[in-house]
Protein backbone atom coordinates (compact mmCIF):
# COMPACT_ATOMS: atom_id res chain seq x y z
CA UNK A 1 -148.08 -248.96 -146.28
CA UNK A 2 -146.90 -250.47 -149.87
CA UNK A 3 -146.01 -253.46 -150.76
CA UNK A 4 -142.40 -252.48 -150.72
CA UNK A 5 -142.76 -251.37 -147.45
CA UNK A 6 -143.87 -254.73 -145.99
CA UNK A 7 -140.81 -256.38 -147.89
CA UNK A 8 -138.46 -254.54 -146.89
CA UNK A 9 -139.93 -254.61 -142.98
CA UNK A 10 -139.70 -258.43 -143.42
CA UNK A 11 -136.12 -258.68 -145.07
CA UNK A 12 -135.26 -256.31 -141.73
CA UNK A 13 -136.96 -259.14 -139.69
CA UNK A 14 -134.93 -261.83 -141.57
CA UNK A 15 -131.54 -259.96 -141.16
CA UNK A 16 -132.36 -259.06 -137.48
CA UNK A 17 -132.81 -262.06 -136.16
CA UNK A 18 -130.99 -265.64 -137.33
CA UNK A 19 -133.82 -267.78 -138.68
CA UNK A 20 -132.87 -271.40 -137.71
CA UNK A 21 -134.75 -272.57 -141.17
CA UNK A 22 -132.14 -270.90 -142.68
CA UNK A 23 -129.17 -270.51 -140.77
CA UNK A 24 -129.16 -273.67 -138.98
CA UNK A 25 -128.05 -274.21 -135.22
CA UNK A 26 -126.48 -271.39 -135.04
CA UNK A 27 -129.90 -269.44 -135.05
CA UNK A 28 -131.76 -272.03 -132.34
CA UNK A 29 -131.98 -270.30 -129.27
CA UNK A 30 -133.54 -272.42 -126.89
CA UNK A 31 -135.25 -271.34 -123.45
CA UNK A 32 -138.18 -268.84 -122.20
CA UNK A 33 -136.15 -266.42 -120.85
CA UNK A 34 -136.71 -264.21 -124.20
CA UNK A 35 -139.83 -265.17 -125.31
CA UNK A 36 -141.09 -264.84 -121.34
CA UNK A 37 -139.86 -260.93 -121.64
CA UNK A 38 -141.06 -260.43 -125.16
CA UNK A 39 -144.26 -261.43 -124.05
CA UNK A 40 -144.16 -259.67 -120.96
CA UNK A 41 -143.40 -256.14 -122.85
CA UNK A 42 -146.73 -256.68 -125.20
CA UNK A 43 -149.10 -257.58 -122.14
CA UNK A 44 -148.88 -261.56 -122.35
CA UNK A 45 -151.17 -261.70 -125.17
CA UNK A 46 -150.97 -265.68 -125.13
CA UNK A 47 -152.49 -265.88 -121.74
CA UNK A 48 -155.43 -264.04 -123.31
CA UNK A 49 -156.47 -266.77 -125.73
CA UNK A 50 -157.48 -270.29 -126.06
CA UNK A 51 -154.53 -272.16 -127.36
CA UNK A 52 -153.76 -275.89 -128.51
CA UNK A 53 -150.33 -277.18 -128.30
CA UNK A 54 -149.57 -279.66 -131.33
CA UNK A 55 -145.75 -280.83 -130.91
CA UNK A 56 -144.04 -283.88 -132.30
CA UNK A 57 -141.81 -284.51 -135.45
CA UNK A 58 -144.19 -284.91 -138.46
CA UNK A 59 -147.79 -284.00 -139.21
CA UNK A 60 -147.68 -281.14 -136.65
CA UNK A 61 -149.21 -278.89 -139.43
CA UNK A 62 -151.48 -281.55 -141.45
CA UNK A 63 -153.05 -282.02 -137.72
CA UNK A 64 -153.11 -278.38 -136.93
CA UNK A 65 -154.62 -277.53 -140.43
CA UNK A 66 -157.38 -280.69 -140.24
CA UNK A 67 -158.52 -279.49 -136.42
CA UNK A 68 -158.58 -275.90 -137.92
CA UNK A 69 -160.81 -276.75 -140.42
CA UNK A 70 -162.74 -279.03 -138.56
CA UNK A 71 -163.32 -276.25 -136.08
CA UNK A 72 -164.06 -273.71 -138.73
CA UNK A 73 -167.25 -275.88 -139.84
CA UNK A 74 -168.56 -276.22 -136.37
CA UNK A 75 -168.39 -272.19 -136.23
CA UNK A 76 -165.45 -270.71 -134.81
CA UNK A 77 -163.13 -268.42 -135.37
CA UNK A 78 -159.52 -270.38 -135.44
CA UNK A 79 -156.14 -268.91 -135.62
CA UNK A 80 -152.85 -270.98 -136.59
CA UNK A 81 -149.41 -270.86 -135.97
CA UNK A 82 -147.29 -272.89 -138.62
CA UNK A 83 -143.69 -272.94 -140.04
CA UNK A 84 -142.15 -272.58 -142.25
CA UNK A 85 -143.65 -271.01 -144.52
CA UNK A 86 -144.03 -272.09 -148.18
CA UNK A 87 -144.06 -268.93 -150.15
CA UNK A 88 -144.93 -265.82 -148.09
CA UNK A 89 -144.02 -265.20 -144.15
CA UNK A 90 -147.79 -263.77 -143.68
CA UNK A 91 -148.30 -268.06 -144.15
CA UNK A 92 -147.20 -268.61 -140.61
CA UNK A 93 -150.10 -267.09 -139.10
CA UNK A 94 -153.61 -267.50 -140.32
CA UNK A 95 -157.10 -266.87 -138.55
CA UNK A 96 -159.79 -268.99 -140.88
CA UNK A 97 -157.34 -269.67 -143.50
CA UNK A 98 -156.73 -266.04 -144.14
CA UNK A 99 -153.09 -265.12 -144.05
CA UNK A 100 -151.90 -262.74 -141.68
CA UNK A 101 -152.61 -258.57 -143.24
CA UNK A 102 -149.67 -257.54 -144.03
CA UNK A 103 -150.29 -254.30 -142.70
CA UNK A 104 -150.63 -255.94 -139.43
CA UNK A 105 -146.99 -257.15 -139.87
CA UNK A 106 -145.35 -253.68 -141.09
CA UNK A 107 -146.41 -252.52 -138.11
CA UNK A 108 -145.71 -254.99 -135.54
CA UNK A 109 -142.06 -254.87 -136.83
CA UNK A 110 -142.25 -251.02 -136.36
CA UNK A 111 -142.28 -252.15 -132.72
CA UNK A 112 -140.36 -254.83 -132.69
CA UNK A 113 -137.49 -251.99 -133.58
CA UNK A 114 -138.28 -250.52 -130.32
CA UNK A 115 -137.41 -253.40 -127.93
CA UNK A 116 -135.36 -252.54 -125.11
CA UNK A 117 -131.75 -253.52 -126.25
CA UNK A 118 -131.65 -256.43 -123.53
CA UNK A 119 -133.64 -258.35 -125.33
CA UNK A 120 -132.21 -259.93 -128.46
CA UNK A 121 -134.92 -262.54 -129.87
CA UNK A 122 -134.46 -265.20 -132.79
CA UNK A 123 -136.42 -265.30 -135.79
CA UNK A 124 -139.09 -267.48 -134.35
CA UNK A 125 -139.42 -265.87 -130.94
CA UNK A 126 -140.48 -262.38 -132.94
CA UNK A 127 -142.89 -264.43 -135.19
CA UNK A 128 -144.21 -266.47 -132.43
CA UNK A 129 -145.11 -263.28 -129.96
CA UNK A 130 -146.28 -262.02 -133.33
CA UNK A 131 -148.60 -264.68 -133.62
CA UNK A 132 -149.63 -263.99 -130.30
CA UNK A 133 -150.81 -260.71 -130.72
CA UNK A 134 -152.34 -261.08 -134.27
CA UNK A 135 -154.86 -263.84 -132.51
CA UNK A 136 -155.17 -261.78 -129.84
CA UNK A 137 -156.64 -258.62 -131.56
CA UNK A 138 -158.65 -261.08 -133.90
CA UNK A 139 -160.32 -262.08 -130.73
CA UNK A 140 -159.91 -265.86 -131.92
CA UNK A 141 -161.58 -268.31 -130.37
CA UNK A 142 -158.51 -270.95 -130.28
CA UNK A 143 -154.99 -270.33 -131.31
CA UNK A 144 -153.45 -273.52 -132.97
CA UNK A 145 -149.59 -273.42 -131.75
CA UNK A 146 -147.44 -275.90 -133.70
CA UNK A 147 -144.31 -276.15 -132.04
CA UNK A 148 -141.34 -275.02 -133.40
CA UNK A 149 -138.27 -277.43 -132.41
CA UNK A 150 -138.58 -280.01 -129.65
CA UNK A 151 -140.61 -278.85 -126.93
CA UNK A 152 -139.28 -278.12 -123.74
CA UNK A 153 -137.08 -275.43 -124.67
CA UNK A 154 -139.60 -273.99 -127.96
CA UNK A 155 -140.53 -270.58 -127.63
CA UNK A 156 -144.13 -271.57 -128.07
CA UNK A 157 -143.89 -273.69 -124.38
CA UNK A 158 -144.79 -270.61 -122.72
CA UNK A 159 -148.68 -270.95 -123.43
CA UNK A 160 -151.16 -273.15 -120.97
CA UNK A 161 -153.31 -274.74 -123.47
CA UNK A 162 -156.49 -276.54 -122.67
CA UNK A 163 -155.29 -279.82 -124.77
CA UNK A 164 -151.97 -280.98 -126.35
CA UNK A 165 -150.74 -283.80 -128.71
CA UNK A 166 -148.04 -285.07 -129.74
CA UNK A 167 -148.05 -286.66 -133.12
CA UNK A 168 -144.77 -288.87 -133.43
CA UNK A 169 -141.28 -288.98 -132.40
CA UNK A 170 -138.71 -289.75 -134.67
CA UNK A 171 -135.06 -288.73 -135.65
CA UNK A 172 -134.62 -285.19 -136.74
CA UNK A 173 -132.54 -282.30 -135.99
CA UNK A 174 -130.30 -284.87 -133.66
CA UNK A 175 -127.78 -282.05 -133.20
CA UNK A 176 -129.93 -280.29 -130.88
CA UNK A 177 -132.85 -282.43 -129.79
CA UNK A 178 -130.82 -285.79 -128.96
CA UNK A 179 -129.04 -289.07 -130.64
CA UNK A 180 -131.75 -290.97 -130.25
CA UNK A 181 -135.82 -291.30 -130.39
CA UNK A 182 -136.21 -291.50 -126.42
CA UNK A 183 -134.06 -288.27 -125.87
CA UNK A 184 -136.31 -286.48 -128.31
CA UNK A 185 -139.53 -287.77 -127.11
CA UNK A 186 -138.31 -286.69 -123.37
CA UNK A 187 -137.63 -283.10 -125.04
CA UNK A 188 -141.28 -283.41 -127.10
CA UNK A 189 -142.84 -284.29 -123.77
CA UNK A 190 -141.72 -280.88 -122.17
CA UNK A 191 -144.68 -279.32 -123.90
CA UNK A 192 -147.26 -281.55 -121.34
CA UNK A 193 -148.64 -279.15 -118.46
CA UNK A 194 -150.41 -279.45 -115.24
CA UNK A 195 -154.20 -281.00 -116.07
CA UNK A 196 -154.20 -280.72 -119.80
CA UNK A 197 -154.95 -283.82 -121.82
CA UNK A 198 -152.27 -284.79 -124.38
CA UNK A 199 -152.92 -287.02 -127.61
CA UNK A 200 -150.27 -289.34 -128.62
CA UNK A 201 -150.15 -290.53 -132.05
CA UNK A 202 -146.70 -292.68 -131.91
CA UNK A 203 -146.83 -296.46 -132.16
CA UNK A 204 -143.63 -296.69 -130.32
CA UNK A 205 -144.20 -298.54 -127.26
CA UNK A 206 -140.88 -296.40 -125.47
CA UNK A 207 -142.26 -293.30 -126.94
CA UNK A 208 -145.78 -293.77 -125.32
CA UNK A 209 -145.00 -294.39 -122.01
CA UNK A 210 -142.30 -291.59 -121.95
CA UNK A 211 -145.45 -289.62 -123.00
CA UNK A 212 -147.34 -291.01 -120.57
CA UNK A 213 -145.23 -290.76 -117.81
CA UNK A 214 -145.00 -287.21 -118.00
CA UNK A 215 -148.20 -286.90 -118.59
CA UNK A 216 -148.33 -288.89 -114.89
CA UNK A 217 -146.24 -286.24 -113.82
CA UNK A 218 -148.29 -283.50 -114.82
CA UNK A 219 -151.44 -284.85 -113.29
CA UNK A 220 -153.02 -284.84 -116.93
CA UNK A 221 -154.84 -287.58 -118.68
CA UNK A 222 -153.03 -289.39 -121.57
CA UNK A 223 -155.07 -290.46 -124.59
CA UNK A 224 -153.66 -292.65 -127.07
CA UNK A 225 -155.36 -293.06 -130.29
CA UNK A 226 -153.25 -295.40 -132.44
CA UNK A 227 -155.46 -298.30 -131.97
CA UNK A 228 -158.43 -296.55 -132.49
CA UNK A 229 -160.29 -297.30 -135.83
CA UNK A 230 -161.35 -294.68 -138.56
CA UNK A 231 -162.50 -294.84 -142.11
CA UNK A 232 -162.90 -290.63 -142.06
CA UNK A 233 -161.51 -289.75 -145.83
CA UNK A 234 -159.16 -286.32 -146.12
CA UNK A 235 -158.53 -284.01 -149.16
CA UNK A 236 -154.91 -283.90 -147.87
CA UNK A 237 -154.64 -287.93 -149.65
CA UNK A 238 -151.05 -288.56 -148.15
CA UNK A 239 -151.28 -292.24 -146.56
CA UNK A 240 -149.91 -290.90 -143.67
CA UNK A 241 -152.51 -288.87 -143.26
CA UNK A 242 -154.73 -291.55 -141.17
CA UNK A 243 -152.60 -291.16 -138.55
CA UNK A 244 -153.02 -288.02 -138.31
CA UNK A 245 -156.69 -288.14 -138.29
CA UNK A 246 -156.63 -290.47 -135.47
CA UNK A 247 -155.09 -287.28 -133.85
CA UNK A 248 -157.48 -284.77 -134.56
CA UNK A 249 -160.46 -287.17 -133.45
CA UNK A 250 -158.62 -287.60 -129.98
CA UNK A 251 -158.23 -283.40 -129.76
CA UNK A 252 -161.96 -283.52 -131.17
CA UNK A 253 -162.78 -285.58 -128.44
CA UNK A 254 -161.13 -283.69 -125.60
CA UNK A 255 -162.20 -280.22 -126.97
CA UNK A 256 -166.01 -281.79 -126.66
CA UNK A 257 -165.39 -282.86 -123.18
CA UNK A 258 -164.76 -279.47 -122.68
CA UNK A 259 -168.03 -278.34 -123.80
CA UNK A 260 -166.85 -276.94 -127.54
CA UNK A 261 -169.70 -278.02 -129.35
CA UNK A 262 -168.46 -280.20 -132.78
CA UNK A 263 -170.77 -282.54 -134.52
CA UNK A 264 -169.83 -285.42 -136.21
CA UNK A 265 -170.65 -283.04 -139.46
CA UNK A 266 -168.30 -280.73 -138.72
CA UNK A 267 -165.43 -283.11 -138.70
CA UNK A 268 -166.25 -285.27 -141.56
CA UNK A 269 -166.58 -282.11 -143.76
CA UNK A 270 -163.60 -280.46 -141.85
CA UNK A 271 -161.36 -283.39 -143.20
CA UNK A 272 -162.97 -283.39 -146.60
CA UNK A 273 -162.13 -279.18 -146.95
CA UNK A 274 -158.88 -278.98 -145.10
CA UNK A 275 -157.04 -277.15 -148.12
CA UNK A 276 -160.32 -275.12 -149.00
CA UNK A 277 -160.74 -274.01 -145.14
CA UNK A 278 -156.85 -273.60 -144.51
CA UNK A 279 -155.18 -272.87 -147.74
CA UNK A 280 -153.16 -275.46 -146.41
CA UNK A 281 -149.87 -276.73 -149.39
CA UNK A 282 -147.29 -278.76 -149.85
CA UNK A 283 -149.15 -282.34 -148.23
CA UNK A 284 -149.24 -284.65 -151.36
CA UNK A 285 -149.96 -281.61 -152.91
CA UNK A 286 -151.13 -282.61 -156.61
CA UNK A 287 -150.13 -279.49 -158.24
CA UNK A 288 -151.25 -281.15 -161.85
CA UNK A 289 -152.78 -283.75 -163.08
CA UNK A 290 -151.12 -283.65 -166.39
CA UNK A 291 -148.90 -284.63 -166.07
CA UNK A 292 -149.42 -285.70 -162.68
CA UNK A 293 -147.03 -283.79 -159.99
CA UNK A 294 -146.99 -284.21 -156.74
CA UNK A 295 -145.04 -282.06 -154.09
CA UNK A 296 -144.56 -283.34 -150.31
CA UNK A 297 -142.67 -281.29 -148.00
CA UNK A 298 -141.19 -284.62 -146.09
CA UNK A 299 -137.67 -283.92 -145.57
CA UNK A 300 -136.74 -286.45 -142.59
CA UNK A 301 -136.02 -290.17 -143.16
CA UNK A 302 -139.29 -291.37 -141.22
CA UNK A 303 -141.51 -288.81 -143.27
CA UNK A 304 -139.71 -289.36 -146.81
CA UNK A 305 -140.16 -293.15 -145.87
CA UNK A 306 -143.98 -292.36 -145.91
CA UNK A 307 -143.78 -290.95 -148.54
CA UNK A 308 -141.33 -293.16 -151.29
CA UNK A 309 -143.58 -295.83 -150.13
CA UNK A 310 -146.95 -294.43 -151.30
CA UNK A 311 -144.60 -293.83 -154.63
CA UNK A 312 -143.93 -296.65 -155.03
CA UNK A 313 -147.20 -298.02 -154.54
CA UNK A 314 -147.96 -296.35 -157.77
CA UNK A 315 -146.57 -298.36 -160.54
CA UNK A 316 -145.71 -295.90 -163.07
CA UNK A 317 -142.80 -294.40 -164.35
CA UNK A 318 -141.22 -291.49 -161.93
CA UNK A 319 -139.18 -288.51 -162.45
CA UNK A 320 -138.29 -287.08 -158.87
CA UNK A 321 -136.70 -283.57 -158.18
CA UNK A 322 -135.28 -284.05 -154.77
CA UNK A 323 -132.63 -281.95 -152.79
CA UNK A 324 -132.17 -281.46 -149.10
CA UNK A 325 -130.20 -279.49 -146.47
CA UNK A 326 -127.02 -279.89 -145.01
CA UNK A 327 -127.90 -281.28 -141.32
CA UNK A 328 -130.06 -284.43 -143.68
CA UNK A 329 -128.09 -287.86 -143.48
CA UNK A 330 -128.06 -288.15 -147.24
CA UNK A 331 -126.88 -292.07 -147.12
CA UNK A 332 -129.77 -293.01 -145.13
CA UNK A 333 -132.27 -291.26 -147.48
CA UNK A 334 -130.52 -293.02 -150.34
CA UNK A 335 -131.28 -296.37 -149.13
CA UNK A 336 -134.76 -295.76 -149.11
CA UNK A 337 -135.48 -293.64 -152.62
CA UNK A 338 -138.70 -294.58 -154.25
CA UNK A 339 -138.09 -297.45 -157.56
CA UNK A 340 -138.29 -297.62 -160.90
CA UNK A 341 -137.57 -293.75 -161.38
CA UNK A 342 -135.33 -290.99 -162.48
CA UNK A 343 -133.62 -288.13 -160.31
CA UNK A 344 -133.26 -285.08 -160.63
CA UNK A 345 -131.12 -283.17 -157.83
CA UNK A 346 -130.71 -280.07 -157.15
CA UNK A 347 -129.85 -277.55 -154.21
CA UNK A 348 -132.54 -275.63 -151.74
CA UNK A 349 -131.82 -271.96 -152.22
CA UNK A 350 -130.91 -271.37 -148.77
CA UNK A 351 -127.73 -271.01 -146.94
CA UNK A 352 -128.65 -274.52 -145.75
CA UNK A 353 -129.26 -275.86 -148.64
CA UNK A 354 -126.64 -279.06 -149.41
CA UNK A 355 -124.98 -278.83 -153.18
CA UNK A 356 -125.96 -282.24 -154.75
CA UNK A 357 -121.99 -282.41 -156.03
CA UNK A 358 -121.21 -282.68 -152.65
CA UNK A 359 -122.72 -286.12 -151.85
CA UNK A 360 -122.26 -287.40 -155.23
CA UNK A 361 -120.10 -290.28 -154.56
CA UNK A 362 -123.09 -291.68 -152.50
CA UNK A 363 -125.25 -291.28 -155.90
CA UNK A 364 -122.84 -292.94 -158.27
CA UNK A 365 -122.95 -296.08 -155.40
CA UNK A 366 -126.40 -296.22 -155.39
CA UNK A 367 -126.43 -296.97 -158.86
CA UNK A 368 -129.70 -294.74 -159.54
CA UNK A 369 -130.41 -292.74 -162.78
CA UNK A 370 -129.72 -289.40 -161.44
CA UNK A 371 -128.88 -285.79 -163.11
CA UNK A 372 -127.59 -282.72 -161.24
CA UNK A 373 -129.19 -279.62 -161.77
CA UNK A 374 -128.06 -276.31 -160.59
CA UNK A 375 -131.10 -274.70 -160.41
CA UNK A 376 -135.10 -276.25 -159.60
CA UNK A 377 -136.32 -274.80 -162.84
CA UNK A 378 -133.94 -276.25 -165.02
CA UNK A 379 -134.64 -279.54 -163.13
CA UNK A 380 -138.53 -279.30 -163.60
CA UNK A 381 -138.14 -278.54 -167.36
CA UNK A 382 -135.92 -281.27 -167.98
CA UNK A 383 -138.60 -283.50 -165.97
CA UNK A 384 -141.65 -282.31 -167.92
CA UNK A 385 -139.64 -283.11 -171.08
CA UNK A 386 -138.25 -286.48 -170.50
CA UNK A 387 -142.16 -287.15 -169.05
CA UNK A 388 -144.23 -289.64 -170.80
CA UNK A 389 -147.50 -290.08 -170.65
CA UNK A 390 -149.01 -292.26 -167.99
CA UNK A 391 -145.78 -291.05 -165.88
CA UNK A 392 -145.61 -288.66 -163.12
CA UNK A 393 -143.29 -285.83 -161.51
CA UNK A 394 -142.76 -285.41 -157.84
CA UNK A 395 -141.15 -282.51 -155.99
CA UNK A 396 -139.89 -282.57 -152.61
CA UNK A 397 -137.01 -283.66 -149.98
CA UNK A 398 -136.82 -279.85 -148.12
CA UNK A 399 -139.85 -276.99 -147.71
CA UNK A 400 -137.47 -274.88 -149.34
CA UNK A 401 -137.75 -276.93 -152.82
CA UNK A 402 -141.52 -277.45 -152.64
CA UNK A 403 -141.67 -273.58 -151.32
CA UNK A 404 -139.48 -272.56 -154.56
CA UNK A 405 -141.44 -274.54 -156.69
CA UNK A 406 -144.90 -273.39 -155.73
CA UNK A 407 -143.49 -269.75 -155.88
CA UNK A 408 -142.30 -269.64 -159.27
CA UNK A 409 -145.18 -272.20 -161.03
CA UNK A 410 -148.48 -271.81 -158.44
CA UNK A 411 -150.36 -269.11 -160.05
CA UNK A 412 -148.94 -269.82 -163.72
């Protein structure tokens, strides 16, 4: 197998099936009934692995890449299941913080070709039983599953895993999921099963106990860690990150109940080596330090608020390259854009990406220094120009922007 080979297996994979990162709505296909028979036809490799469930709307893959890592210094072999990816698809599935072998994918596509024509899965249903079978044959010792889109109705719902969480509920994707946070927290709940612990990480008083009444339902213990205390340092240094580690201790916790043997060793230098261990981007990534850049993949109103307000707890100068898809409510990320800065917009190089022209009338209100770019590079040389020193850059509003970036300027 070349290299062209394993392209052109995963362009077939992208044309194939609709990928709802790029296509939208019109790619979500929720329900089991495929995954259950895509499953079925490779021998139900998930029920031949240890998984853990990690659902909610942000920091499903800071907590899957922390617990990873955490696990990986206690010992054991750890596979996870992220998306999207950043800059390769082989990113979506890693054992140890080794990408997927691309070999491994060329040929699982090979039979993908071969499904029976009754069963037409979506983009993420072929990765996910993909996934599947990778850990499977790697003989992991726990599979990671971040779920894809809600819960309930995700593909990944089909697994039994020995503990869940649920990070946070918050509006996103409202055109599928619900109009408001308790209609998405009753789809993120659908992930609880019968006598598996679930971590909940939301402060919301609603959200918990629609957590924990399912939970109720399911016979399974609910754990809520928000008022615990923790002064564990990360090398992922978003502030929202201690929320997130208030997660992983609570799956720590369960997982030890459970006889999995982690010190209190492993997880301090788990959290300390979560991008060595994982390989993990795009987390208040600091891609320079000169000048200093920054690239977070928040792209919904409650993670971008996270993250303009650590900005603007720094007090110098910013130049910010933002641009979003088209499902974002652009007027409510206005009202929230980090101070004392200059913009720089420009369009996600997807189909879904949103053409800054179009919601220009909401930039000339918001009276903000702002220039439209038509393409990221242009944006990011303009930036590094008009940079002075003691000022900083940072990247973000859509994965596909910080993916792009990272792309074209990681390895330069």
């Amino acid at each position: 197998m070349t290299n062209k080979d394993y392209q052109e297996a995963v362009e077939w994979l992208f044309v194939q099936a609709p990928n709802y990162q790029i296509d939208g709505k019109k790619a979500y296909k929720p329900g089991l009934q495929n995954i259950t028979e895509l499953c079925a036809f490779f021998g139900n490799p998930q029920d031949k692995i240890k998984t853990i469930h990690i659902g909610g709307t942000n920091g499903k893959g800071s907590v899957s890449n922390m617990l990873s890592s955490v696990l990986q210094e206690a010992g054991y072999v750890v596979g996870i299941y992220n998306s999207p990816h950043l800059i390769d698809f082989t990113e979506r599935i890693k054992v140890n913080g080794k990408n997927c072998d691309k070999a491994f994918v060329y040929e699982f596509i090979q039979k993908l070709k071969k499904l029976p024509t009754g069963i037409r899965p979506s983009f993420f249903e072929f990765t996910t039983i993909m996934a599947f079978e990778y850990f499977y044959q790697r003989k992991v010792d726990f599979a990671i599953i971040e779920v894809g889109l809600g819960g309930r109705l995700d593909s990944t719902n089909i697994i039994h895993p020995i503990v869940t969480a649920i990070t946070n509920v918050a509006l996103d994707h409202q055109n599928i999921l619900g109009d408001t946070v308790e209609k998405i927290a009753i789809e993120k709940s659908g992930i609880i099963k019968e006598d598996t612990p679930v971590i909940s990480g939301d402060e919301n008083e609603t959200v918990k106990n629609i957590i924990r009444h399912k939970a109720e339902e399911k016979n399974s213990s609910f754990i809520d860690v928000t008022g615990w205390k923790t002064d564990l340092a990360s090398d992922l240094k978003g502030n929202y990150q201690k929320k997130n580690i208030k997660v992983v201790l609570g799956l720590t916790k369960e997982l030890h109940k459970q006889g999995v043997q982690i010190a209190e060793n492993h997880i301090e230098t788990g959290l300390l080596n979560v991008q060595k261990n994982t390989g993990f981007l795009g987390r208040w990534y600091e891609f320079s330090k000169n000048p200093l850049t920054i690239c977070d993949t928040a792209h919904n109103q409650a993670g971008l608020s996270e993250v303009f307000a650590q900005l603007n707890s720094i007090p110098d100068y910013k130049h910010v390259i933002l641009g979003f898809v088209k499902d974002k409510d652009i007027d409510e990320v206005l009202r929230i854009l980090p101070q004392n800065a200059q913009f720089y917009f420009v369009k996600p190089y997807v189909n879904r990406g949103r053409d800054p022209h179009d919601y220009e009338d909401l930039l000339k209100k918001s009276k903000i220094n702002y220039t439209i770019f038509d393409h990221l590079d242009d944006a990011y040389l303009s930036a590094k120009q008009n940079v002075k020193s003691a000022e900083m850059i940072f990247i973000g509003g859509s994965n596909f922007v910080v993916g792009e970036f990272l792309e074209k300027n990681l390895e330069k």
